[in-house]
PDB file of N, CA and C in Angstrom:
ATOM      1  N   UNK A   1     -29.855   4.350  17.316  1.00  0.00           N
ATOM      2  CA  UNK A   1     -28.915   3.605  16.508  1.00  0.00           C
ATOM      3  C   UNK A   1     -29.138   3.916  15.023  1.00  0.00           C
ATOM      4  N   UNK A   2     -30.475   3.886  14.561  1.00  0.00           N
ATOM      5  CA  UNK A   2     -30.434   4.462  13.169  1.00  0.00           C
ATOM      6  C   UNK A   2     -29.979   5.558  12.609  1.00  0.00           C
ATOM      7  N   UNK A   3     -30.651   6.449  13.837  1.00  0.00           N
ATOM      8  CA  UNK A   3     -29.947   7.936  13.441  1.00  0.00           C
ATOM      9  C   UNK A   3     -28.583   8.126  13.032  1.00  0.00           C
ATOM     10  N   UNK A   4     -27.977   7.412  14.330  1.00  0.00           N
ATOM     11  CA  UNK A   4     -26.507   7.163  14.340  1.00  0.00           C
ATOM     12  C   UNK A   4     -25.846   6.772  12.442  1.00  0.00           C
ATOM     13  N   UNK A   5     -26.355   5.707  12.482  1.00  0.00           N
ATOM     14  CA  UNK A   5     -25.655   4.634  11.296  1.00  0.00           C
ATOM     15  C   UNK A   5     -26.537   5.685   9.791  1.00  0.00           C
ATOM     16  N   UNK A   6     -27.535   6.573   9.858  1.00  0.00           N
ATOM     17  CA  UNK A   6     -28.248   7.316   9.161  1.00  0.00           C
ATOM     18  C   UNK A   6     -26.868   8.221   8.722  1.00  0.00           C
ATOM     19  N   UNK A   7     -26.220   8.913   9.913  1.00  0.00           N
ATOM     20  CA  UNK A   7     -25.508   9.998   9.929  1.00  0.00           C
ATOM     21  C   UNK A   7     -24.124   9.271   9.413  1.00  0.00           C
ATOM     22  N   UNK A   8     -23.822   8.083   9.584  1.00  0.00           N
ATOM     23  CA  UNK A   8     -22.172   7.569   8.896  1.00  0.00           C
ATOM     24  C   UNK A   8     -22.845   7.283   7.663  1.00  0.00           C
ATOM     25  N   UNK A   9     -23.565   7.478   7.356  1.00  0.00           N
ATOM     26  CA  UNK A   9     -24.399   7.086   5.798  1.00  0.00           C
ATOM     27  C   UNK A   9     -24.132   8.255   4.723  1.00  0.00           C
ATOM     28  N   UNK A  10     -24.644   9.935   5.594  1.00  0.00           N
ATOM     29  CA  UNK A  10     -24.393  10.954   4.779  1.00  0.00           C
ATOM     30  C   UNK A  10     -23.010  11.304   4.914  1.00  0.00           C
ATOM     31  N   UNK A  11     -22.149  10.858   5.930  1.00  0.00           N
ATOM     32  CA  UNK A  11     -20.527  11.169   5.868  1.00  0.00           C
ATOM     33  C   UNK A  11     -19.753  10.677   4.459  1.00  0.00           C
ATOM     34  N   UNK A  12     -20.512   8.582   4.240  1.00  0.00           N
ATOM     35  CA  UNK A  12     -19.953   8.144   3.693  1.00  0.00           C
ATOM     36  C   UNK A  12     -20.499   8.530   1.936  1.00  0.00           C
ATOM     37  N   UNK A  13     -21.717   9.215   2.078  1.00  0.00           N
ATOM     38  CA  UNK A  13     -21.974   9.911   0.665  1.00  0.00           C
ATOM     39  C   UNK A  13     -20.943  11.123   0.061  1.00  0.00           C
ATOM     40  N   UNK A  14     -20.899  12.007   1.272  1.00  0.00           N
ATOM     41  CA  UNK A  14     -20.077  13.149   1.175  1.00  0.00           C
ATOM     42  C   UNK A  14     -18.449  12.641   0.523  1.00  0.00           C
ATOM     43  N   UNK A  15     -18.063  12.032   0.854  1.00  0.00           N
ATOM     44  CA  UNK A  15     -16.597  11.706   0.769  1.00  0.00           C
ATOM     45  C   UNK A  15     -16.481  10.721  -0.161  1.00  0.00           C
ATOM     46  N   UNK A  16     -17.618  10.084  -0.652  1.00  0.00           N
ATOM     47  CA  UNK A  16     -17.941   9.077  -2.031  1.00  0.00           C
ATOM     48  C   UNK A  16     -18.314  10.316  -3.118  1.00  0.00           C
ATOM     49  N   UNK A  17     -18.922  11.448  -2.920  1.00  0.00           N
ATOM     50  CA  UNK A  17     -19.109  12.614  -3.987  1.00  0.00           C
ATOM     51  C   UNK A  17     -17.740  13.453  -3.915  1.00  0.00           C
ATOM     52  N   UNK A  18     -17.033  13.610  -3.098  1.00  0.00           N
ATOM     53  CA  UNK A  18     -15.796  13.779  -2.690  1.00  0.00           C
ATOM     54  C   UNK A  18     -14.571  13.503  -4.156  1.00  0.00           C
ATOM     55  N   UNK A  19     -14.794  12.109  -3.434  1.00  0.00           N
ATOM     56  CA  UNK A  19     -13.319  11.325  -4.543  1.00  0.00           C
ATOM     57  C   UNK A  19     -14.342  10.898  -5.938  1.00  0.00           C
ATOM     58  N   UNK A  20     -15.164  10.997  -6.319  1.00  0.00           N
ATOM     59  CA  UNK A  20     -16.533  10.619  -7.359  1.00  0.00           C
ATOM     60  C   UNK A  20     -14.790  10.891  -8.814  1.00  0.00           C
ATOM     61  N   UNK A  21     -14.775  12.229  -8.514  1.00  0.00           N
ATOM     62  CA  UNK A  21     -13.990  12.501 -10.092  1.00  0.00           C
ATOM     63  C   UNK A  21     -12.382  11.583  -9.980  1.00  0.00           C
ATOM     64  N   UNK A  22     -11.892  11.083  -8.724  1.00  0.00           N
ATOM     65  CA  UNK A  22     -10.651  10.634  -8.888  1.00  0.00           C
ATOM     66  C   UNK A  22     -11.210   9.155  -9.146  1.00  0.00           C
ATOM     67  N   UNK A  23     -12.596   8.423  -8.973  1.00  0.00           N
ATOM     68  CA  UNK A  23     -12.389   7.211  -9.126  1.00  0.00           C
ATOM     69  C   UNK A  23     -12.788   6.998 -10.472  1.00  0.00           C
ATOM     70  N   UNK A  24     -13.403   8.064 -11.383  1.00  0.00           N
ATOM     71  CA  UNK A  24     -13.529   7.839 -12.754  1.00  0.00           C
ATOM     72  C   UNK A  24     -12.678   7.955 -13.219  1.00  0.00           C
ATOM     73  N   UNK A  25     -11.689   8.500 -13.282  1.00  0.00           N
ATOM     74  CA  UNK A  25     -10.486   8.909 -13.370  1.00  0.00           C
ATOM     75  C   UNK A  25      -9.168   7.261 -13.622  1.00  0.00           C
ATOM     76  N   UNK A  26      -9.612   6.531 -12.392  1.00  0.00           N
ATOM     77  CA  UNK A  26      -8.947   5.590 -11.862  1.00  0.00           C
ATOM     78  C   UNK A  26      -9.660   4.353 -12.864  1.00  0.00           C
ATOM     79  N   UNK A  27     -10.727   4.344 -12.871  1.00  0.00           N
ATOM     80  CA  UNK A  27     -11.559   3.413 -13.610  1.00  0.00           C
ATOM     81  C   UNK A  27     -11.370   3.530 -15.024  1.00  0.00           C
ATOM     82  N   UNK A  28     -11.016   4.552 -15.516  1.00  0.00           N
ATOM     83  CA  UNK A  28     -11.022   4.989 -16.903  1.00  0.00           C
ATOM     84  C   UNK A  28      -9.474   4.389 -17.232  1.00  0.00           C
ATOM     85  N   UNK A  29      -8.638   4.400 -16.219  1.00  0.00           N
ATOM     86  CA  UNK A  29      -7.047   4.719 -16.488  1.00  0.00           C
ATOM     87  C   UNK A  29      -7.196   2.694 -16.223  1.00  0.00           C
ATOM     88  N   UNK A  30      -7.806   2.043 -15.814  1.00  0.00           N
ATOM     89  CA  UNK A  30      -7.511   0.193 -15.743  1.00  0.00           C
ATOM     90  C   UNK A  30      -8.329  -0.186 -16.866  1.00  0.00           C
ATOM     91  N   UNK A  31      -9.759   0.473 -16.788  1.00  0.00           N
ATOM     92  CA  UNK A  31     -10.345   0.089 -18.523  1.00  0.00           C
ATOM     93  C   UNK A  31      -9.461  -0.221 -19.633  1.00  0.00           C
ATOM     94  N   UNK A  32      -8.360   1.201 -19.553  1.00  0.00           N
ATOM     95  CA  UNK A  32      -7.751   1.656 -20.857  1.00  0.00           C
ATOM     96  C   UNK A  32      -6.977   0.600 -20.695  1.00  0.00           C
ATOM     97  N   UNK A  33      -5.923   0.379 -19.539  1.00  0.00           N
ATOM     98  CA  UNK A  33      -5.254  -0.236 -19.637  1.00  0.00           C
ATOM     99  C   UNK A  33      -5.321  -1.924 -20.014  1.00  0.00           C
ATOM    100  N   UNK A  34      -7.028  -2.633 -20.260  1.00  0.00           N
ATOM    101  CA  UNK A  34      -7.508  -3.632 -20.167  1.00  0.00           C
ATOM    102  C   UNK A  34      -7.331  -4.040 -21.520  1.00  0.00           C
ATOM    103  N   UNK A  35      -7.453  -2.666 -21.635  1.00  0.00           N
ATOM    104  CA  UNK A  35      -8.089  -3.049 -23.837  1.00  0.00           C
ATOM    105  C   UNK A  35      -6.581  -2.788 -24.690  1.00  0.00           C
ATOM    106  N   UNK A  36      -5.833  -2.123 -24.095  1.00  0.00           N
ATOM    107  CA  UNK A  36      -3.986  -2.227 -24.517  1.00  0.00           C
ATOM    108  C   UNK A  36      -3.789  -3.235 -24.882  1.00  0.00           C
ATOM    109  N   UNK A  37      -4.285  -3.940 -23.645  1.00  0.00           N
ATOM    110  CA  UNK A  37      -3.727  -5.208 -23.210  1.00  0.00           C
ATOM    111  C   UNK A  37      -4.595  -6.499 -24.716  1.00  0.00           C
ATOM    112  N   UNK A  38      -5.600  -6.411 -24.450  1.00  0.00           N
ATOM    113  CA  UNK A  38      -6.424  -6.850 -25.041  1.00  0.00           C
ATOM    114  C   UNK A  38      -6.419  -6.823 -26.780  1.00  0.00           C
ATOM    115  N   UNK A  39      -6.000  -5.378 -26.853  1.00  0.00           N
ATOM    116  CA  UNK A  39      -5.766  -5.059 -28.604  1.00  0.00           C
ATOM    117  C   UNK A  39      -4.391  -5.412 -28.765  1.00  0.00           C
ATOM    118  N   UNK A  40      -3.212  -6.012 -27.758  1.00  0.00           N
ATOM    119  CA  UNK A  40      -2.111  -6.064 -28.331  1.00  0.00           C
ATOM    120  C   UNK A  40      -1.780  -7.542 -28.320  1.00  0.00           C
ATOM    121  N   UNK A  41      -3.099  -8.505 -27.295  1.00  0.00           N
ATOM    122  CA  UNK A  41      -2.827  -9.669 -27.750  1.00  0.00           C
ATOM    123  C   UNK A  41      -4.388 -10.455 -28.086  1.00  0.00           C
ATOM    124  N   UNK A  42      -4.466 -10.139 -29.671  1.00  0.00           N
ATOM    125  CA  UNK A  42      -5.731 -10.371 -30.381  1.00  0.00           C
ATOM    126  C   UNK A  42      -5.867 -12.032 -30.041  1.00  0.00           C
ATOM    127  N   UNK A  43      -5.250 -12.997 -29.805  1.00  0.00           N
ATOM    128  CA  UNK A  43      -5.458 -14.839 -29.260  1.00  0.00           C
ATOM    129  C   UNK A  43      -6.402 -14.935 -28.690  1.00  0.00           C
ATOM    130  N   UNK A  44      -6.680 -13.864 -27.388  1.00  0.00           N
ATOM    131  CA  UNK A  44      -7.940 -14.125 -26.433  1.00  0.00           C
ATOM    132  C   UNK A  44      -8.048 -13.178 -25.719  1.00  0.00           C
ATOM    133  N   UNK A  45      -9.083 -13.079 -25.173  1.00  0.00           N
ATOM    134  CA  UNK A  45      -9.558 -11.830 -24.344  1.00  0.00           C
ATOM    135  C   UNK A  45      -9.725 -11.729 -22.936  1.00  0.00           C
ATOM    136  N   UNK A  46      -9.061 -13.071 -22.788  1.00  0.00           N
ATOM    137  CA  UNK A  46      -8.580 -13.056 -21.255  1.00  0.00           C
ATOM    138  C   UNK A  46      -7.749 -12.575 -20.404  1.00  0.00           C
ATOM    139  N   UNK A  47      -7.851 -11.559 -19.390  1.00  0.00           N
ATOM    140  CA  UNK A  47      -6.969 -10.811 -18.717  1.00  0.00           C
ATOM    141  C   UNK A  47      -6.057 -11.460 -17.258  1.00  0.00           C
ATOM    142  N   UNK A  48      -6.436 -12.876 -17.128  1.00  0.00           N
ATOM    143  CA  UNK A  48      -6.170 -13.138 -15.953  1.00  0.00           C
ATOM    144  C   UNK A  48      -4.379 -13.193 -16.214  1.00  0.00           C
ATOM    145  N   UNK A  49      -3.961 -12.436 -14.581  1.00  0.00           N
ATOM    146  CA  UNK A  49      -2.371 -12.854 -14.782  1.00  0.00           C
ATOM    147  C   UNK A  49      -2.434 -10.870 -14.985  1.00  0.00           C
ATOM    148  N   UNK A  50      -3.221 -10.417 -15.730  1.00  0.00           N
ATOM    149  CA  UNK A  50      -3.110  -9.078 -15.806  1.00  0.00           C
ATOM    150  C   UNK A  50      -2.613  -8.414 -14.850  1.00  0.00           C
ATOM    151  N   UNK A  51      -1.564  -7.719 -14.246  1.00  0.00           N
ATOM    152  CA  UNK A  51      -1.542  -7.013 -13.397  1.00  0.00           C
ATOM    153  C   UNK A  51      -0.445  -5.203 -13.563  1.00  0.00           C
ATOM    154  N   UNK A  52      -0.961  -4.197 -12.901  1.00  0.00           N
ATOM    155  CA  UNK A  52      -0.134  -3.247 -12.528  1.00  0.00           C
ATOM    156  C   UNK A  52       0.959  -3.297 -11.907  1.00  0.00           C
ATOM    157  N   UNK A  53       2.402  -2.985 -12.089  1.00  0.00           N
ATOM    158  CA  UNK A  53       3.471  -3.380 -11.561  1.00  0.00           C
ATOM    159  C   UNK A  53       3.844  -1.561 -10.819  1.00  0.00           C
ATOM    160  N   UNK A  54       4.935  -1.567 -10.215  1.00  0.00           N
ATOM    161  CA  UNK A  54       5.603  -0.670  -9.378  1.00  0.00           C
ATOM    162  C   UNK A  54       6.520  -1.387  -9.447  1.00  0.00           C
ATOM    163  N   UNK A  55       7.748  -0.818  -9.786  1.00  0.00           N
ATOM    164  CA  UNK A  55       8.930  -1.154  -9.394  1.00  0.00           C
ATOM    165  C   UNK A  55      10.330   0.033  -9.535  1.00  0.00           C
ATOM    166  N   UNK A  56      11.142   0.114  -9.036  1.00  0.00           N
ATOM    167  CA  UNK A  56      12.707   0.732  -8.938  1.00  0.00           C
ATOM    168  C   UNK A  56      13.780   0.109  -9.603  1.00  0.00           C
ATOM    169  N   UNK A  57      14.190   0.771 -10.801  1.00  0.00           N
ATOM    170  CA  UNK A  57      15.138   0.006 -12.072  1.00  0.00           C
ATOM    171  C   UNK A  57      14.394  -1.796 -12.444  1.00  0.00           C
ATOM    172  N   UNK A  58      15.261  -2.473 -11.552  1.00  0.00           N
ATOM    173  CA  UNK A  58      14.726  -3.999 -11.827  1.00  0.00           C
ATOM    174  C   UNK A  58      13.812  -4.799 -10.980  1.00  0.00           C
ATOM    175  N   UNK A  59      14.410  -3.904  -9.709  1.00  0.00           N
ATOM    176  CA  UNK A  59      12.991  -4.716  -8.747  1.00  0.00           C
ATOM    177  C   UNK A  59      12.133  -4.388  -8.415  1.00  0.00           C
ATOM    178  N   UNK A  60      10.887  -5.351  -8.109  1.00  0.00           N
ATOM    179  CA  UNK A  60       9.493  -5.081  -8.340  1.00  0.00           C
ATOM    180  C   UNK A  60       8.885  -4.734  -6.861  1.00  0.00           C
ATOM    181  N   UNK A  61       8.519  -3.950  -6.708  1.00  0.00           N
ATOM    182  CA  UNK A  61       8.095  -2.919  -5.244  1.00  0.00           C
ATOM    183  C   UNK A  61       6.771  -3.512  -5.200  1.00  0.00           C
ATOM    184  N   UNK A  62       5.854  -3.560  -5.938  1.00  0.00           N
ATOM    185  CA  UNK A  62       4.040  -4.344  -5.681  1.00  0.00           C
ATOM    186  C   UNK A  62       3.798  -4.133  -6.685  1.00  0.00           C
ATOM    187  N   UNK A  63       2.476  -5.392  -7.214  1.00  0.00           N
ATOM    188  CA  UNK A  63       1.908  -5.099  -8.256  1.00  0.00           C
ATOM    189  C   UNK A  63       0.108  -5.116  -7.784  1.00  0.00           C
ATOM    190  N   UNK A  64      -0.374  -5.353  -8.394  1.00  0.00           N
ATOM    191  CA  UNK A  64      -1.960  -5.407  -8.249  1.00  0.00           C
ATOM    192  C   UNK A  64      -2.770  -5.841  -9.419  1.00  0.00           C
ATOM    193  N   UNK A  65      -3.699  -6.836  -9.244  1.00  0.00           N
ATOM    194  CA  UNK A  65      -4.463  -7.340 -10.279  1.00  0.00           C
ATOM    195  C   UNK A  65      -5.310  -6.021 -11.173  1.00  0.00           C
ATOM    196  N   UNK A  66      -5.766  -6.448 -12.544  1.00  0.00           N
ATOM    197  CA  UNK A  66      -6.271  -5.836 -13.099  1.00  0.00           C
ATOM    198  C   UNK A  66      -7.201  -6.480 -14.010  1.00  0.00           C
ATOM    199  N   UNK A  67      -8.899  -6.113 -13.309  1.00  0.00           N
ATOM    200  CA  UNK A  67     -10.041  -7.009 -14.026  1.00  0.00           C
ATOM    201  C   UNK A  67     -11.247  -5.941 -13.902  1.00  0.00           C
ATOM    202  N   UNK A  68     -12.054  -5.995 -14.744  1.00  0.00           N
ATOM    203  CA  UNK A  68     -13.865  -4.929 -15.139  1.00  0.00           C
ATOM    204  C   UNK A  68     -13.912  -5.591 -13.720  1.00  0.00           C
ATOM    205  N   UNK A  69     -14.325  -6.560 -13.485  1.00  0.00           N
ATOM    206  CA  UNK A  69     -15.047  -7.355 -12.690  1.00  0.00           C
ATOM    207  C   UNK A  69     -15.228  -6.701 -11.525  1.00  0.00           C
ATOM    208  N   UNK A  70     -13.856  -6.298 -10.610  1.00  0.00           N
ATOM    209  CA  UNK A  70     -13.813  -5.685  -9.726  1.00  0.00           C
ATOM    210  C   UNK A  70     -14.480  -4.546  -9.439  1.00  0.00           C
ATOM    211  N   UNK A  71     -14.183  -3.498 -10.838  1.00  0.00           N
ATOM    212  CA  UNK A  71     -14.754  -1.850 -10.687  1.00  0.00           C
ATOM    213  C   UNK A  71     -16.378  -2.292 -11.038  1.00  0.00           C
ATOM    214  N   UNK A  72     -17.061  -3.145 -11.723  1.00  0.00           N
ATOM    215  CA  UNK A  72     -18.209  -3.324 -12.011  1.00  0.00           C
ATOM    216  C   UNK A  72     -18.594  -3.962 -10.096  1.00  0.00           C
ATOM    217  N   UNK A  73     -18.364  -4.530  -9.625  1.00  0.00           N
ATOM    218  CA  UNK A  73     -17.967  -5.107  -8.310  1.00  0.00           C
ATOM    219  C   UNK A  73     -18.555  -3.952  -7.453  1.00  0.00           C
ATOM    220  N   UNK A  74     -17.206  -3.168  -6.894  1.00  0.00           N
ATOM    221  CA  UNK A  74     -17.949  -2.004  -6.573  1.00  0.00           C
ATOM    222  C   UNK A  74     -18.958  -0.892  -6.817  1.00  0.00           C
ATOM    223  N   UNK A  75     -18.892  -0.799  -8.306  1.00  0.00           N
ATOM    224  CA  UNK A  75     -20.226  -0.220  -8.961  1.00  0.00           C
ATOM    225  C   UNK A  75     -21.305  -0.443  -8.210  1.00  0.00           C
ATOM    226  N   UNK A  76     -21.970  -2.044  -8.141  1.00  0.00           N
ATOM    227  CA  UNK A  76     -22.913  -2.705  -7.426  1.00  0.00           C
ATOM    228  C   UNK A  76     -22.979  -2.236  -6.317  1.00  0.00           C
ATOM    229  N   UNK A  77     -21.825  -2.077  -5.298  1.00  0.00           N
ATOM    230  CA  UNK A  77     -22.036  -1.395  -3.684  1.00  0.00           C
ATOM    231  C   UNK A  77     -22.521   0.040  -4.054  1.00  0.00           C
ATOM    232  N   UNK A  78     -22.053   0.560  -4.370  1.00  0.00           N
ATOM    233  CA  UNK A  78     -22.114   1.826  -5.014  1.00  0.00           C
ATOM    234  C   UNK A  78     -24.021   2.150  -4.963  1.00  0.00           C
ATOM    235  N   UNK A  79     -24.412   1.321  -6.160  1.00  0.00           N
ATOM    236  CA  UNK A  79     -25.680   1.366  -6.116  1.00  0.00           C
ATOM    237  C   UNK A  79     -26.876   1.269  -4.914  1.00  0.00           C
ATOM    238  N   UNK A  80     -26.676  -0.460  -4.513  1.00  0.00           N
ATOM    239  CA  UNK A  80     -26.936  -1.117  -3.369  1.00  0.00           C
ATOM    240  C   UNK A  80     -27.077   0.063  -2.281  1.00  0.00           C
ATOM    241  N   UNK A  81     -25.778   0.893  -1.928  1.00  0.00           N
ATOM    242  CA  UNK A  81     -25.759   1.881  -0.380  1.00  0.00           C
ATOM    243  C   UNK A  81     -25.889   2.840  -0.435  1.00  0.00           C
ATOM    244  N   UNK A  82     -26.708   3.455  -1.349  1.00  0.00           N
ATOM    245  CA  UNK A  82     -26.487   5.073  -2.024  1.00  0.00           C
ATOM    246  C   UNK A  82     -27.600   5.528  -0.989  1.00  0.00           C
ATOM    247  N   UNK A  83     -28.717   5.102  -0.382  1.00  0.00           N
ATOM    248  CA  UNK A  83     -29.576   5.384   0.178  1.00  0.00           C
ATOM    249  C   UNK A  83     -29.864   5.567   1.311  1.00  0.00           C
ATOM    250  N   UNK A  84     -29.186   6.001   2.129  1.00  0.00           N
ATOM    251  CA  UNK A  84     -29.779   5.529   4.022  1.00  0.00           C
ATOM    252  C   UNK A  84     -30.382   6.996   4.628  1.00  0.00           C
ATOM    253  N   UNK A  85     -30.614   7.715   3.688  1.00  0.00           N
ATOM    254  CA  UNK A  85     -31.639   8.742   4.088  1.00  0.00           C
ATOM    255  C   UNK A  85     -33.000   8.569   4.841  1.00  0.00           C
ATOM    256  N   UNK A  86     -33.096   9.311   5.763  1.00  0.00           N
ATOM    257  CA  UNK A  86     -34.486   8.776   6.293  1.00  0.00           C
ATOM    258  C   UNK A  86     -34.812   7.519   7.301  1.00  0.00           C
ATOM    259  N   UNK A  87     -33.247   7.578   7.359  1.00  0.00           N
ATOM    260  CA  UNK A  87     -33.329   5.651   8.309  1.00  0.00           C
ATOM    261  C   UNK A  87     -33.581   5.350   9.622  1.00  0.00           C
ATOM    262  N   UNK A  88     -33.713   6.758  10.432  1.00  0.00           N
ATOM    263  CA  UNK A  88     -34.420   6.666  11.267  1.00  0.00           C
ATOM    264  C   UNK A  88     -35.846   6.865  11.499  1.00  0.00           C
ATOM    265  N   UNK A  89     -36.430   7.130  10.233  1.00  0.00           N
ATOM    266  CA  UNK A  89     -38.069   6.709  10.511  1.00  0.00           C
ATOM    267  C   UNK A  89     -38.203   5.681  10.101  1.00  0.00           C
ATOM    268  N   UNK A  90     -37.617   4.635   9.490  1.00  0.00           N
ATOM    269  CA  UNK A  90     -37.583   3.299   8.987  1.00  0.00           C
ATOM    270  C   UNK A  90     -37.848   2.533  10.042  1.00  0.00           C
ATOM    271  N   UNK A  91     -38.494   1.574  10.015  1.00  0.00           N
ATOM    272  CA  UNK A  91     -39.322   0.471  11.028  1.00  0.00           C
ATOM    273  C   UNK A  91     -39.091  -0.401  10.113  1.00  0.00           C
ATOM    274  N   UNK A  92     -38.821  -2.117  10.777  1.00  0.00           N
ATOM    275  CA  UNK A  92     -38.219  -3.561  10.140  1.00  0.00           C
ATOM    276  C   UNK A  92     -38.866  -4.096  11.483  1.00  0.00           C
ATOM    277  N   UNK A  93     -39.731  -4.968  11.239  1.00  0.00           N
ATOM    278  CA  UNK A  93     -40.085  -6.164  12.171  1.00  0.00           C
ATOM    279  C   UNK A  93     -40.368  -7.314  11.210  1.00  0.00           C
ATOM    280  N   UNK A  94     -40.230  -8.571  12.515  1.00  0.00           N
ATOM    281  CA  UNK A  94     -41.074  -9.910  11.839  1.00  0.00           C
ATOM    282  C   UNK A  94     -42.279 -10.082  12.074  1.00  0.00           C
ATOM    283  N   UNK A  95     -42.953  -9.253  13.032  1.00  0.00           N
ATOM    284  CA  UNK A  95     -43.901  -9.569  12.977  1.00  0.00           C
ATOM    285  C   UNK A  95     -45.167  -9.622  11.969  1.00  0.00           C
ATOM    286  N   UNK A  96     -45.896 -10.780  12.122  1.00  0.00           N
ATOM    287  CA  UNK A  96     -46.714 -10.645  10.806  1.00  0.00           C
ATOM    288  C   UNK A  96     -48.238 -10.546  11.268  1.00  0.00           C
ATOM    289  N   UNK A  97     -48.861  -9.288  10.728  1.00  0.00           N
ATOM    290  CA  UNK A  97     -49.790  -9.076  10.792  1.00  0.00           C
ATOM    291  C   UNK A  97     -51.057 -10.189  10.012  1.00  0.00           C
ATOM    292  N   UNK A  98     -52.198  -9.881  10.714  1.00  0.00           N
ATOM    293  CA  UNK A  98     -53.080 -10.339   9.802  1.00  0.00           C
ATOM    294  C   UNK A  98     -54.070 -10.359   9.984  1.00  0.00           C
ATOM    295  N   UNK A  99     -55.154 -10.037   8.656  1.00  0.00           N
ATOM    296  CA  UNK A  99     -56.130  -9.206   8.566  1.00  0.00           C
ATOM    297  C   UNK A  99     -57.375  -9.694   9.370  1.00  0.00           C
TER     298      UNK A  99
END
């Protein structure tokens, strides 16, 4: 089973180094769009209500929120799962030894 979940570990690295340049890319392009937002209404620096729209002439097709929080959010997973190399020599018990 480790081996197993070892091996969806280096798939999910590969294809995270993969898209690596489209999500800076993506992160860079809601940043920018945070601080637009932000430098064009100097009152407060609150983004909630912020969102990306899609739409065709007048009507609105989807929108999607827009907050750091989120991309800092995943950042954290990012960090957290970068590792499962080696996970099948990895050993986890409760048992507690003692001397």
């Amino acid at each position: 089973m480790r081996e197993y979940v070892e091996g969806l570990g280096k798939i999910h690295n590969e294809v995270r180094e993969q898209l690596k340049s489209m999500i800076e890319e993506s992160d860079k392009v809601v940043r920018d769009a945070i601080e637009r937002y932000r430098s064009a209404e100097p009152t407060g620096d609150s983004v909630i209500g912020l969102a990306a729209v899609r739409r065709d002439g007048p009507t609105y097709l989807e929108s999607i929120q827009l907050f750091v929080e989120l991309l800092d959010y995943r950042k954290g997973f990012e960090r957290k799962n970068r590792s499962l190399n080696n996970l099948a020599k990895r050993h986890v018990t409760s048992e507690i030894v003692r001397p």
